[in-house]
Protein backbone atom coordinates (compact mmCIF):
# COMPACT_ATOMS: atom_id res chain seq x y z
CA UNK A 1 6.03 -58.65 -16.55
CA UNK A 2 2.14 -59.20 -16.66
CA UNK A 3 2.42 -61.97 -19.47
CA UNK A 4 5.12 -63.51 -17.38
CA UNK A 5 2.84 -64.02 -14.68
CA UNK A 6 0.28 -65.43 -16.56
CA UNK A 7 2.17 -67.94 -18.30
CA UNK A 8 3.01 -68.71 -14.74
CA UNK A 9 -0.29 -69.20 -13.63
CA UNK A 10 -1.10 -71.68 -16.51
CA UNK A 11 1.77 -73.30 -16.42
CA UNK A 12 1.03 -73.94 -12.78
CA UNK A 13 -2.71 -74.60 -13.36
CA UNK A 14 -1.47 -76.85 -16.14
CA UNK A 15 0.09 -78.96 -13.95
CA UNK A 16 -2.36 -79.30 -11.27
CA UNK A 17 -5.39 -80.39 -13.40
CA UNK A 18 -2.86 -83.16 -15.02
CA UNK A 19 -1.67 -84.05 -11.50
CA UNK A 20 -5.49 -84.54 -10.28
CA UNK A 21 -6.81 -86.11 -13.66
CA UNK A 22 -4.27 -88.76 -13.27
CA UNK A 23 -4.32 -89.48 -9.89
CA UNK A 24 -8.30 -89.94 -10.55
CA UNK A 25 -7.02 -92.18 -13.72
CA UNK A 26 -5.07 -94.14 -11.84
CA UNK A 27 -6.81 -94.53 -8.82
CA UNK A 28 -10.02 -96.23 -10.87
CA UNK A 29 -7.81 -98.78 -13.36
CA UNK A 30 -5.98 -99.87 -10.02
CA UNK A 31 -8.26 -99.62 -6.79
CA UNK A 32 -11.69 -99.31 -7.88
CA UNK A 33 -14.31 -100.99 -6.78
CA UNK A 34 -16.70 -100.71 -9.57
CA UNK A 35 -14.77 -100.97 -13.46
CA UNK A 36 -18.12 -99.46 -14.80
CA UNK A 37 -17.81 -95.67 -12.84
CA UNK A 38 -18.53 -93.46 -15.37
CA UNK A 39 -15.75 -90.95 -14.43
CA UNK A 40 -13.30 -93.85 -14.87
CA UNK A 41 -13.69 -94.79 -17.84
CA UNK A 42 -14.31 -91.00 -19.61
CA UNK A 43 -10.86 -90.75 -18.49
CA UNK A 44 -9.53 -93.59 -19.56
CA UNK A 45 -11.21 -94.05 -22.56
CA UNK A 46 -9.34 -90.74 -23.79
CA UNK A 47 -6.01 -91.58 -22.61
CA UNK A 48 -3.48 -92.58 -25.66
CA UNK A 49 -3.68 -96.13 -26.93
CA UNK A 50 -0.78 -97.65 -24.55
CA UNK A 51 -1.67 -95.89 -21.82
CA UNK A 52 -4.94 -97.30 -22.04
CA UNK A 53 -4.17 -100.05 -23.26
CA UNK A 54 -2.11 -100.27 -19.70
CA UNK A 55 -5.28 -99.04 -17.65
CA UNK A 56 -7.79 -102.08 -19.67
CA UNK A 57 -5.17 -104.46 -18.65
CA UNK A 58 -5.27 -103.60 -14.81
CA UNK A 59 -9.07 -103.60 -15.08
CA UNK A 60 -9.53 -106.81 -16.68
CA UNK A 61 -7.16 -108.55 -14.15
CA UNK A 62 -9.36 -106.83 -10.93
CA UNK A 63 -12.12 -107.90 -12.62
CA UNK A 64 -12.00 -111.00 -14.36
CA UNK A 65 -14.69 -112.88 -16.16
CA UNK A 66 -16.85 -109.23 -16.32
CA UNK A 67 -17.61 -107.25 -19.40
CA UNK A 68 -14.91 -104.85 -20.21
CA UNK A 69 -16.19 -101.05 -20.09
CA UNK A 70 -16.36 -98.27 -22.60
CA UNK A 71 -13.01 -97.91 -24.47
CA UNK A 72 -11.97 -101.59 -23.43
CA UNK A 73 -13.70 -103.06 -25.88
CA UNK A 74 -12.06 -105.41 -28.66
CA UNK A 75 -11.59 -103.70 -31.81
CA UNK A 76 -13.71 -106.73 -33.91
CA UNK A 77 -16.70 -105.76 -31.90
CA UNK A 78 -17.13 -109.14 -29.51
CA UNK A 79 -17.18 -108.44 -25.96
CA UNK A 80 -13.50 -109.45 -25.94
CA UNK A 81 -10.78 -106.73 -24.02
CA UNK A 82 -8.53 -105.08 -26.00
C-alpha cells in the first residue's frame, strides 16, 4: 500500500517537472527574446540530437544573421548552426 503511493507520487512528480522543463524549453527556442538566456540553452543543449536539432532551427530563424548559442554550434567548429 505505502510503496503504491509512492510510486504514485513520483510518477506524478515525474510528470510535472517534464511538463514545466518543456514548457520552459519550448517557450525560449520559440518566443524568446534573447537566444543567449542561459536557462535556454542548458536546456536545450541537453535535449536529444533531433529535438535539438528542432529547437537550433527555430532559434536561428528568430534570430538570423546572430551567433548561434551553446549546443548550436556546427560540429567542424566555425560559427556555423548545426
Amino acid at each position: 500500500m505505502i510503496i503504491k503511493r509512492v510510486v504514485r507520487i513520483l510518477g506524478i512528480t515525474l510528470f510535472v517537472a517534464v511538463v514545466l522543463i518543456g514548457q520552459r524549453w519550448y517557450s525560449y527556442v520559440t518566443n524568446t527574446k534573447n537566444p543567449y538566456d542561459s536557462v535556454g540553452i542548458d536546456i536545450n543543449s541537453r535535449m536529444p540530437g533531433p529535438i535539438r536539432k528542432w529547437g537550433c532551427d527555430q532559434l536561428k530563424a528568430n534570430f538570423p544573421g546572430r551567433l548561434p548559442p551553446y549546443g548550436c554550434q556546427a560540429a567542424d567548429g566555425t560559427n556555423g548552426w548545426i
